[in-house]
PDB file of N, CA and C in Angstrom:
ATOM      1  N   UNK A   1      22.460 -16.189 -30.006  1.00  0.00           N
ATOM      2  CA  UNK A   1      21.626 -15.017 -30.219  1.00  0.00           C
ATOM      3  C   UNK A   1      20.411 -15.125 -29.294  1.00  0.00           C
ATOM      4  N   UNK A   2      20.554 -14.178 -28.535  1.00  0.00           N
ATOM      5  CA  UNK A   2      19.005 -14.043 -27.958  1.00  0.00           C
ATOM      6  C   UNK A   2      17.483 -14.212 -28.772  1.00  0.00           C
ATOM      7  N   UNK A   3      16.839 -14.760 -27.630  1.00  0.00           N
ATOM      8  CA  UNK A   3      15.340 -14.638 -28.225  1.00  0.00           C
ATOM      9  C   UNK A   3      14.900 -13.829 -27.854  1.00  0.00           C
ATOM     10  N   UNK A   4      13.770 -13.602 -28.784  1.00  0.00           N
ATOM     11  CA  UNK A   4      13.112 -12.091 -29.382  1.00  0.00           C
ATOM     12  C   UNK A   4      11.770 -12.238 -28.621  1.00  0.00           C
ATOM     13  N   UNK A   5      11.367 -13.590 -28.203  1.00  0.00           N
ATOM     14  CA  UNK A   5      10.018 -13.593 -28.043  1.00  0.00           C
ATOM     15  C   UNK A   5       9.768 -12.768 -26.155  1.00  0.00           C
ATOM     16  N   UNK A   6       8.959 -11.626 -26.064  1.00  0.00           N
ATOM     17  CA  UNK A   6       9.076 -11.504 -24.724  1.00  0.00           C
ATOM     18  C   UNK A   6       8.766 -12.254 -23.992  1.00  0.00           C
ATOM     19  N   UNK A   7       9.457 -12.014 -22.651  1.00  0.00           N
ATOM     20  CA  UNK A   7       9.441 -13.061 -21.382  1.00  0.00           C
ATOM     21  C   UNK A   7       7.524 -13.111 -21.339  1.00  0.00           C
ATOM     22  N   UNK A   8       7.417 -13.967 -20.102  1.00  0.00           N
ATOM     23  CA  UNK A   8       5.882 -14.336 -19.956  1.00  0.00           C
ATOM     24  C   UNK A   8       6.255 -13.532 -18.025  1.00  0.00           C
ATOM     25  N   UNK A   9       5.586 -12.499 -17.973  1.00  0.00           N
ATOM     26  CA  UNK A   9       5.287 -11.810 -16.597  1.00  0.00           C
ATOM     27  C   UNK A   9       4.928 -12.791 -15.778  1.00  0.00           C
ATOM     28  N   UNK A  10       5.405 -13.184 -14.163  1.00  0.00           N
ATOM     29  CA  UNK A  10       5.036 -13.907 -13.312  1.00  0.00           C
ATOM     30  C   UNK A  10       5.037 -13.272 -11.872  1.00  0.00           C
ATOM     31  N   UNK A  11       4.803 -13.565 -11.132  1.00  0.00           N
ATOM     32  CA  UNK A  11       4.353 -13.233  -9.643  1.00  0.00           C
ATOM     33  C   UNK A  11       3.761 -12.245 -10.009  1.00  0.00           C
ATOM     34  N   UNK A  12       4.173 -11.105  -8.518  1.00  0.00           N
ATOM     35  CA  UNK A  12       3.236  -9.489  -8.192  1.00  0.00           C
ATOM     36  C   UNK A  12       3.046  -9.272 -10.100  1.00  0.00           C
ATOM     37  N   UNK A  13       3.839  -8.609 -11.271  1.00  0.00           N
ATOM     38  CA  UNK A  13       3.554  -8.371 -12.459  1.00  0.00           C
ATOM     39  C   UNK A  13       2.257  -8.743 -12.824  1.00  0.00           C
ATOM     40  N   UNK A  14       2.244 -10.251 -12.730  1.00  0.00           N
ATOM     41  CA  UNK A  14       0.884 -10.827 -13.259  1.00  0.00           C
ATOM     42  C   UNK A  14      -0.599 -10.019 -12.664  1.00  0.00           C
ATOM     43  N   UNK A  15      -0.668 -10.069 -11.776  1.00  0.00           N
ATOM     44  CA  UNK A  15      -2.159  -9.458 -10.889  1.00  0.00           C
ATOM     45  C   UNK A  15      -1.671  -8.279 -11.114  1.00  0.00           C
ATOM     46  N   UNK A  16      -1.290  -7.154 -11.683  1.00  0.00           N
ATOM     47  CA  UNK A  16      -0.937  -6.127 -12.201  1.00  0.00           C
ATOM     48  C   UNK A  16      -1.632  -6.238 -13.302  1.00  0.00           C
ATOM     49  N   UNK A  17      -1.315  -6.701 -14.218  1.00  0.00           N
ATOM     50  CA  UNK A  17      -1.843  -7.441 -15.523  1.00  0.00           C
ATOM     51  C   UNK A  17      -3.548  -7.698 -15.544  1.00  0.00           C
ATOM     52  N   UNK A  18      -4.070  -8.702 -14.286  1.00  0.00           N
ATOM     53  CA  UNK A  18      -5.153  -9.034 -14.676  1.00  0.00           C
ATOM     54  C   UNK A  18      -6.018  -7.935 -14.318  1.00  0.00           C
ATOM     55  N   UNK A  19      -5.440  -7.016 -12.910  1.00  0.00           N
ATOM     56  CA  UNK A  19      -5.998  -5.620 -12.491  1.00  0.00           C
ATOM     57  C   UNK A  19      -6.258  -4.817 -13.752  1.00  0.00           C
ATOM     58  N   UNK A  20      -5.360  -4.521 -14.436  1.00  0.00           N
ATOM     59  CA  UNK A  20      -5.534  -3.587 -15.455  1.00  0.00           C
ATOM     60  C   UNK A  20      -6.751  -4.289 -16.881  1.00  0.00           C
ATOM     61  N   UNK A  21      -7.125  -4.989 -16.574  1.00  0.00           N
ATOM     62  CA  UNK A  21      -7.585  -5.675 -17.778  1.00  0.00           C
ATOM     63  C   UNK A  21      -9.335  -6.157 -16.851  1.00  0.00           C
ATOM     64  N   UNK A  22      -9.594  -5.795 -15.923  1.00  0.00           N
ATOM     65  CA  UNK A  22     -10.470  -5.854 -15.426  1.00  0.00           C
ATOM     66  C   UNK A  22     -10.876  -4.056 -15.029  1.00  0.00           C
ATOM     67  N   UNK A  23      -9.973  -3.271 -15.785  1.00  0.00           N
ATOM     68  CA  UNK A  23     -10.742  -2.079 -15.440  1.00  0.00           C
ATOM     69  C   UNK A  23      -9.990  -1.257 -14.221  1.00  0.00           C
ATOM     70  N   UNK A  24      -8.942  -2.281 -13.660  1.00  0.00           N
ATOM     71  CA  UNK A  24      -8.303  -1.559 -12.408  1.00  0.00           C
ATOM     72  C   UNK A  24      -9.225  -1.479 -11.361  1.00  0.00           C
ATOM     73  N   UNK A  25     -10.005  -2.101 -11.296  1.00  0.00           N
ATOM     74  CA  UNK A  25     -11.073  -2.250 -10.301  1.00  0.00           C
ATOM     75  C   UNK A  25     -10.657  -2.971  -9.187  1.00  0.00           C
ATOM     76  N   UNK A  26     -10.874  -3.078  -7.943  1.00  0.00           N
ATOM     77  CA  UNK A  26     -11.184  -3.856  -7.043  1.00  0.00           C
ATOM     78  C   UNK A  26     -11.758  -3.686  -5.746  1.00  0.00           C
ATOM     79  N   UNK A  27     -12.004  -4.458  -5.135  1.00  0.00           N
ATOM     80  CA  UNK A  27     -12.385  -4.767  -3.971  1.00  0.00           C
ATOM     81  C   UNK A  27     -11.470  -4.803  -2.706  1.00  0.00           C
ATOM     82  N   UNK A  28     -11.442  -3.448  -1.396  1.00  0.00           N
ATOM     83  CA  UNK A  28     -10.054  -3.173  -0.356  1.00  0.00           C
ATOM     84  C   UNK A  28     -11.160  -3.326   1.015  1.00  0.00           C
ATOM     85  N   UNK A  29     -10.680  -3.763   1.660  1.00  0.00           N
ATOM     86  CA  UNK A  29     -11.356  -3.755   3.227  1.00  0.00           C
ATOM     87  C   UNK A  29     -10.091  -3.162   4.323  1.00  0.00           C
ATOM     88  N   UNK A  30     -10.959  -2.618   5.425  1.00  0.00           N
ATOM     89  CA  UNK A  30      -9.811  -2.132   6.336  1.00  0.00           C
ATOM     90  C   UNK A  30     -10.536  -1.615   7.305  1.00  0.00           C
ATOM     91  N   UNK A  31      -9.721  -1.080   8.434  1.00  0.00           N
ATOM     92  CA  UNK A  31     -10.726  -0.460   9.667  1.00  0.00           C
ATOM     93  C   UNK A  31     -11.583   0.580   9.301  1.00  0.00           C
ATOM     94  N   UNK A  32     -11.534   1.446   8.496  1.00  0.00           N
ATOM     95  CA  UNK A  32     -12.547   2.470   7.749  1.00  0.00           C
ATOM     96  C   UNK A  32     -13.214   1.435   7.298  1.00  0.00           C
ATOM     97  N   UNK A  33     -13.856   0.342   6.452  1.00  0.00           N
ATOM     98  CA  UNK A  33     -14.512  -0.393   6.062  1.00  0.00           C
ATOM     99  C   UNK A  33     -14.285  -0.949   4.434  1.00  0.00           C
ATOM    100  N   UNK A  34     -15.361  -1.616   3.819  1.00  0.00           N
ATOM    101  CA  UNK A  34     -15.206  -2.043   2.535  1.00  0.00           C
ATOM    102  C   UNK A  34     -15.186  -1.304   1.350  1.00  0.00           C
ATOM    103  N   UNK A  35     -14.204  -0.840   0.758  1.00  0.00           N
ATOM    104  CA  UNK A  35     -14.173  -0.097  -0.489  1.00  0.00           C
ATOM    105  C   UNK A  35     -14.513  -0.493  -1.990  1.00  0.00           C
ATOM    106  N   UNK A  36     -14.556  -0.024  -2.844  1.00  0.00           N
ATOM    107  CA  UNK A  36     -14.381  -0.796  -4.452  1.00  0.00           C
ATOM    108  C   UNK A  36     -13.309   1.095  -4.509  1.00  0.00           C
ATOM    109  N   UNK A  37     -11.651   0.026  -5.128  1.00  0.00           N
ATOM    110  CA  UNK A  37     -11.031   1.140  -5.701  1.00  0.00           C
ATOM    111  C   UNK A  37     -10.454   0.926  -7.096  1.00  0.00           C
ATOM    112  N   UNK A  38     -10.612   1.923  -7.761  1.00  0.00           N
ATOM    113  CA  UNK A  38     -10.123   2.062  -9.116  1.00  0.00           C
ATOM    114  C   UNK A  38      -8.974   2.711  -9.144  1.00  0.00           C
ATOM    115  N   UNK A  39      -7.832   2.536  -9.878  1.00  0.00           N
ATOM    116  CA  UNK A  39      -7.000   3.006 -10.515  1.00  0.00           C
ATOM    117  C   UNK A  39      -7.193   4.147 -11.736  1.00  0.00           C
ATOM    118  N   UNK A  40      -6.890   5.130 -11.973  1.00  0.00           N
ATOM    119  CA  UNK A  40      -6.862   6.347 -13.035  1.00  0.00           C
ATOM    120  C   UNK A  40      -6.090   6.589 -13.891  1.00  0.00           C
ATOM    121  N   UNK A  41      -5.534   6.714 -15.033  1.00  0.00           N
ATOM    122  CA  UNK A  41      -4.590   7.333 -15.593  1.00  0.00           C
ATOM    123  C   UNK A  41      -4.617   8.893 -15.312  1.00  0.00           C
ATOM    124  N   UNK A  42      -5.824   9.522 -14.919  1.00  0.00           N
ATOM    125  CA  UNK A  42      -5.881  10.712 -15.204  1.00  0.00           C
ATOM    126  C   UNK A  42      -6.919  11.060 -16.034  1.00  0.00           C
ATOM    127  N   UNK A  43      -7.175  12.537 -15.635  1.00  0.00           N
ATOM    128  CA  UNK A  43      -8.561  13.328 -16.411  1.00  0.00           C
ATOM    129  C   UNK A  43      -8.234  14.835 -16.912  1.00  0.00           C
ATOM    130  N   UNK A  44      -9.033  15.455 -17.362  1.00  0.00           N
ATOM    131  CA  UNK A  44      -8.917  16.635 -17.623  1.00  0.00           C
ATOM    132  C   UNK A  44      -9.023  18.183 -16.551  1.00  0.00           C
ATOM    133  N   UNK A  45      -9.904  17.107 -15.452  1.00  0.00           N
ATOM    134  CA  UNK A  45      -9.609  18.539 -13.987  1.00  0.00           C
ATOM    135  C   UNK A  45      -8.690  18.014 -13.040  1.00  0.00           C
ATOM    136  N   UNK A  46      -8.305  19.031 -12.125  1.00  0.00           N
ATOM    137  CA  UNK A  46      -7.734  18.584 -10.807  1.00  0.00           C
ATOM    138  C   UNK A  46      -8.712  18.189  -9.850  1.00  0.00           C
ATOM    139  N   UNK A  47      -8.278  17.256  -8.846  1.00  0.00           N
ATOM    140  CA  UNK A  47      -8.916  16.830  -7.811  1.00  0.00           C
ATOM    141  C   UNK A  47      -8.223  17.271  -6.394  1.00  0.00           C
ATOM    142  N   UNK A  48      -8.623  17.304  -5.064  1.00  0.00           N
ATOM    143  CA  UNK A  48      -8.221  17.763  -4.382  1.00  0.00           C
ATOM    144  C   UNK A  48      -7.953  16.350  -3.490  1.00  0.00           C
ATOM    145  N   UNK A  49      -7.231  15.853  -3.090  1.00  0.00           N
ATOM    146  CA  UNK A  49      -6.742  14.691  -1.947  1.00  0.00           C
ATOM    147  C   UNK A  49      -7.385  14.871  -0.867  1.00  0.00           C
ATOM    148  N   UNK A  50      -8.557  13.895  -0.403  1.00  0.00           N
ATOM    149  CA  UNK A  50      -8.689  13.887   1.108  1.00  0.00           C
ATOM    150  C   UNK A  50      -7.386  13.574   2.037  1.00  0.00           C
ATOM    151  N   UNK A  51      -6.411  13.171   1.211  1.00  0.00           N
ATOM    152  CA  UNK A  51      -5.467  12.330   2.859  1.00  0.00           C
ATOM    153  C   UNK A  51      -4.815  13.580   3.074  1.00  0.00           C
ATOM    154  N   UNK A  52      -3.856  14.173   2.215  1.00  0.00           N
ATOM    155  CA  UNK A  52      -2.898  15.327   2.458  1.00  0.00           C
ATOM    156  C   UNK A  52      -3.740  16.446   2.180  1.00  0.00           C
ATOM    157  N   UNK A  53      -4.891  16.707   1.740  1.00  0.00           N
ATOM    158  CA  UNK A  53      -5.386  18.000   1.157  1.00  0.00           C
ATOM    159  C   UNK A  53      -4.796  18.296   0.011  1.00  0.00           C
ATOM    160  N   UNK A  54      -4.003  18.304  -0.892  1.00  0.00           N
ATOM    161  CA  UNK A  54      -2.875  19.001  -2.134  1.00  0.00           C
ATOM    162  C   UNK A  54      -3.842  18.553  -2.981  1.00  0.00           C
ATOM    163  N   UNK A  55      -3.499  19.356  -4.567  1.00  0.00           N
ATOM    164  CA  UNK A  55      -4.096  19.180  -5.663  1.00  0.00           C
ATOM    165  C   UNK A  55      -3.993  17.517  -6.298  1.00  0.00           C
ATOM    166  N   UNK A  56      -4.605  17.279  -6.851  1.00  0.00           N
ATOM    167  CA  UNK A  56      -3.973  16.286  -7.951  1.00  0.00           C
ATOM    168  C   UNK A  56      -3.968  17.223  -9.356  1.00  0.00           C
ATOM    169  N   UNK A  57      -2.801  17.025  -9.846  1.00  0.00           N
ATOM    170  CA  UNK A  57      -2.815  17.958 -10.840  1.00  0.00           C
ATOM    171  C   UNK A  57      -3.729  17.087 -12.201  1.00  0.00           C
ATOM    172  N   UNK A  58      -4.357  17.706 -13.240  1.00  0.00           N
ATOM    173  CA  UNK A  58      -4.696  17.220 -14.346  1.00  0.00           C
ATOM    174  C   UNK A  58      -4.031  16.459 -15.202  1.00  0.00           C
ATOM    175  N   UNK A  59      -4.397  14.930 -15.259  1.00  0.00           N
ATOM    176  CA  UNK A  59      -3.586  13.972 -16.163  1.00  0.00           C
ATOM    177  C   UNK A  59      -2.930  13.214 -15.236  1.00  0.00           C
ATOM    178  N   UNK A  60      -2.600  13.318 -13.962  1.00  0.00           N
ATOM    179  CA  UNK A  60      -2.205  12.578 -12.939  1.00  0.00           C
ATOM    180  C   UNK A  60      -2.618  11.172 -12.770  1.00  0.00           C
ATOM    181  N   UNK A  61      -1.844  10.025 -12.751  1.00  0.00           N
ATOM    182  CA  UNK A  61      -2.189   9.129 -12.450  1.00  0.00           C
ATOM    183  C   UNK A  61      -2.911   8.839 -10.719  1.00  0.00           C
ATOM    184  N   UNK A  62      -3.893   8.021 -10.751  1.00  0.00           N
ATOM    185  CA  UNK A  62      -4.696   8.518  -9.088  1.00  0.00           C
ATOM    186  C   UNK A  62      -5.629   7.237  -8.626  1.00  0.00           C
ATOM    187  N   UNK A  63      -6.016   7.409  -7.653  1.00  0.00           N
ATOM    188  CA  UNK A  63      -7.364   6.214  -7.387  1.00  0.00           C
ATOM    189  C   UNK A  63      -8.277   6.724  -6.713  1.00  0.00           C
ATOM    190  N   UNK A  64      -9.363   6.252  -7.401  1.00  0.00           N
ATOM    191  CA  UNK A  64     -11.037   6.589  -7.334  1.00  0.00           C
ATOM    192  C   UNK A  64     -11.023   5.549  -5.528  1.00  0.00           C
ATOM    193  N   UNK A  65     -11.860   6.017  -5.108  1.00  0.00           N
ATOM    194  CA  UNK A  65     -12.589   4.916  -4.234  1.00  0.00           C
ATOM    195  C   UNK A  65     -13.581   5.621  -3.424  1.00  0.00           C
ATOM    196  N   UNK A  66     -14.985   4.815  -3.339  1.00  0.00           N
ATOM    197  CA  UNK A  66     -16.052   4.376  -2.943  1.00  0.00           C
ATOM    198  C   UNK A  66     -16.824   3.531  -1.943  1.00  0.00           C
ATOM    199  N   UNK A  67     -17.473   3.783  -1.524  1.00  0.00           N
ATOM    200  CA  UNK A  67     -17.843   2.868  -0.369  1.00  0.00           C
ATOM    201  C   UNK A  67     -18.542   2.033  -1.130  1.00  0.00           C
ATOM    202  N   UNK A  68     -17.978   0.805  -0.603  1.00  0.00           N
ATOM    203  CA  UNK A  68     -18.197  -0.869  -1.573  1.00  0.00           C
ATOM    204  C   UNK A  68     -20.110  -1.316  -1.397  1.00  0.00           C
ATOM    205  N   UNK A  69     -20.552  -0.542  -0.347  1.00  0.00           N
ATOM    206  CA  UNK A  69     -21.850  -1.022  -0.735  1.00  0.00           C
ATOM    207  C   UNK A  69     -23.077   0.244  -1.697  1.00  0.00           C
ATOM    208  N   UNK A  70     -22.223   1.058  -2.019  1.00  0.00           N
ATOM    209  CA  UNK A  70     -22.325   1.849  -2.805  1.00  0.00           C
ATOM    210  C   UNK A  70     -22.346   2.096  -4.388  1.00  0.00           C
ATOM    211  N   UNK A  71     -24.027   1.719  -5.248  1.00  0.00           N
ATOM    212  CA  UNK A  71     -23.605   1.374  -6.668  1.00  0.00           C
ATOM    213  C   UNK A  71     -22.742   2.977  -7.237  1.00  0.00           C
ATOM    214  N   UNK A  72     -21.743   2.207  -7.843  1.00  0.00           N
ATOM    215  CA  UNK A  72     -21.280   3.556  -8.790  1.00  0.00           C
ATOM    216  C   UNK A  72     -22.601   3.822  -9.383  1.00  0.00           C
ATOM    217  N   UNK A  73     -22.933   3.514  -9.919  1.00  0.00           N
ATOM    218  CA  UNK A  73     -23.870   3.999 -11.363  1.00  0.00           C
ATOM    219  C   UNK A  73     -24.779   4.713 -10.043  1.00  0.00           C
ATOM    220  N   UNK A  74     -25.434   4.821  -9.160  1.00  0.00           N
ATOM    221  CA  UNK A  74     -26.407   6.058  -8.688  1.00  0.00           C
ATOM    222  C   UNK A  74     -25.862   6.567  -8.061  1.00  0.00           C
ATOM    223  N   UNK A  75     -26.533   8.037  -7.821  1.00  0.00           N
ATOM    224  CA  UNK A  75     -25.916   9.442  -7.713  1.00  0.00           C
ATOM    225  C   UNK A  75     -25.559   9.659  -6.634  1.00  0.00           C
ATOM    226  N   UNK A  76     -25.900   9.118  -5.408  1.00  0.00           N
ATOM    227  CA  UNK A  76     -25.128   9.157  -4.199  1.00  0.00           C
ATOM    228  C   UNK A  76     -24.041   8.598  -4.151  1.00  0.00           C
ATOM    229  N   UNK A  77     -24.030   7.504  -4.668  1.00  0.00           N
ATOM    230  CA  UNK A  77     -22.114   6.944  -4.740  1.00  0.00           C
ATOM    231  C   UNK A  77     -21.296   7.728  -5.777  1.00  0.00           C
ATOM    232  N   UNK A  78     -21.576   8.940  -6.942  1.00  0.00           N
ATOM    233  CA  UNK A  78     -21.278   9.267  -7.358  1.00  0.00           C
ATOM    234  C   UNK A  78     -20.522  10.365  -6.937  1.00  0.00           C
ATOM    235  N   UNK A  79     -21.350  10.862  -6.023  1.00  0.00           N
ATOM    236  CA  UNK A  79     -20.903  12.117  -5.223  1.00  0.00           C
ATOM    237  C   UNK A  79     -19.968  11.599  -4.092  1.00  0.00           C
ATOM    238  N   UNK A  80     -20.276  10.485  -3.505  1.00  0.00           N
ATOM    239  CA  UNK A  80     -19.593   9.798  -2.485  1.00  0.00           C
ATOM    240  C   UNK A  80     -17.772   9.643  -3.311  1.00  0.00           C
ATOM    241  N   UNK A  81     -17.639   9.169  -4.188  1.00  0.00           N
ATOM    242  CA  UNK A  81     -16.645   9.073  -4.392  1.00  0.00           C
ATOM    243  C   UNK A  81     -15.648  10.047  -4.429  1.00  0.00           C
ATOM    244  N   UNK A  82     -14.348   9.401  -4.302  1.00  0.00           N
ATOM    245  CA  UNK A  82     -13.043  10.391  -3.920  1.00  0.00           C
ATOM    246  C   UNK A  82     -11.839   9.859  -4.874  1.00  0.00           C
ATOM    247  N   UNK A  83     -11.000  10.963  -5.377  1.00  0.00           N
ATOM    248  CA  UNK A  83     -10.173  11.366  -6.080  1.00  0.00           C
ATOM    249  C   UNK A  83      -8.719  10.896  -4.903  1.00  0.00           C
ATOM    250  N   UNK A  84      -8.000  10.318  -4.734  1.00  0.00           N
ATOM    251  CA  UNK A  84      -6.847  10.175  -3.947  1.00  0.00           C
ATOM    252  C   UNK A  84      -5.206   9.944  -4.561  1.00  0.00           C
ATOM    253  N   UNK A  85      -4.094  10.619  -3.842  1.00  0.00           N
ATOM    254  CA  UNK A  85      -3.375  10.482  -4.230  1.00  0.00           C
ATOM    255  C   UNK A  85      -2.983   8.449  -4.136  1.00  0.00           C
ATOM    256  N   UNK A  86      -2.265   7.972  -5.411  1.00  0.00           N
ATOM    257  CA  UNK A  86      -2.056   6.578  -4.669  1.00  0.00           C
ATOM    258  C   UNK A  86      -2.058   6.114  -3.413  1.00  0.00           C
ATOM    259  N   UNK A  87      -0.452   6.935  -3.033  1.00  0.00           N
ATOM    260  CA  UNK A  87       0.520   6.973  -2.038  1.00  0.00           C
ATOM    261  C   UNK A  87      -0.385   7.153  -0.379  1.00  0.00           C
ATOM    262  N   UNK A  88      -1.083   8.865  -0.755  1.00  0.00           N
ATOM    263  CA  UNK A  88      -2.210   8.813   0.497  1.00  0.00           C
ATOM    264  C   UNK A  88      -3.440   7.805   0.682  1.00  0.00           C
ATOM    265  N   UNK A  89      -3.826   6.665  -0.188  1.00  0.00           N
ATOM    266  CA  UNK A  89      -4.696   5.798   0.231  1.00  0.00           C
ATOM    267  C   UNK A  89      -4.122   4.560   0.462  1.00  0.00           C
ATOM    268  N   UNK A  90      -3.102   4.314   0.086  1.00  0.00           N
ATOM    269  CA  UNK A  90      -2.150   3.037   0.714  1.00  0.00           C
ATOM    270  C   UNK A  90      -2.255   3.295   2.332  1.00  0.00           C
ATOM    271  N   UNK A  91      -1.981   5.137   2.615  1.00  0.00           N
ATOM    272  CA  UNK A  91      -1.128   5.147   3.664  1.00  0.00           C
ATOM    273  C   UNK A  91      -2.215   5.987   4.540  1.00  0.00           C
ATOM    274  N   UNK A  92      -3.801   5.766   4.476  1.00  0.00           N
ATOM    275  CA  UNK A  92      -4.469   6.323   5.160  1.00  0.00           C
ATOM    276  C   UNK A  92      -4.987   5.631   6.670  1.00  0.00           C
ATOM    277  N   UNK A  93      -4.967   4.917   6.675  1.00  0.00           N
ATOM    278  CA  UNK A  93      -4.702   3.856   8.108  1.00  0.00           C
ATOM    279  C   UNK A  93      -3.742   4.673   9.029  1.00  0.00           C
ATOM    280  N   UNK A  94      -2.800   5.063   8.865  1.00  0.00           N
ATOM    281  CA  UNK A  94      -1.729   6.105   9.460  1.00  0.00           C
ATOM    282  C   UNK A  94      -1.813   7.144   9.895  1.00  0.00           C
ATOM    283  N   UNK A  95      -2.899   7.744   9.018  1.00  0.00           N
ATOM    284  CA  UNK A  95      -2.975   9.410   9.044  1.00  0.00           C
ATOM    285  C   UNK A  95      -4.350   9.173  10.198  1.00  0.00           C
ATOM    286  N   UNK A  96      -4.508  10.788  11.134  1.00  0.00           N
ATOM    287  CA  UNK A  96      -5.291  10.802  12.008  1.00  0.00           C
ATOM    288  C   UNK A  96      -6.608  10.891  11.161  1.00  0.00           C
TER     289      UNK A  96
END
């Protein structure tokens, strides 16, 4: 008979795990420069995508990101921040 107890998550899973439990927060660098990006489940408005332009529809899973020397908590990084599809901020290095 099988055991009941679930497996214990290892490799990529794990830092999945500790991401989500830190808020989905982190820290991305790249030729645009140093970011802090968050992960979203989703909100109650739409956002508009800088990479492709398209909606994000409401409730959409998405990622926040910010310029990393930028406190969230004051109002210029507040406004600074951007709504992105996953997919278009993985893949913005690409785009012109």
């Amino acid at each position: 008979m099988p055991s009941r107890r679930p497996r214990r998550r290892q490799g990529p899973h794990r830092e999945l795990d500790l991401d989500r439990a830190l808020g989905g927060r982190r820290s991305e660098s790249g030729p645009d420069g140093d970011w802090t990006v968050q992960q979203v489940r989703g909100g109650a408005k739409e956002y508009r995508c800088p990479g492709c332009n398209q909606m994000i529809p409401a409730g959409a899973a998405h990622v926040v990101a910010w310029a990393a020397d930028g406190l969230l908590g004051s109002q210029a990084a507040l406004e600074l921040r951007r709504h992105w599809h996953s997919a278009c901020w993985t893949a913005r290095g690409r785009r012109r």
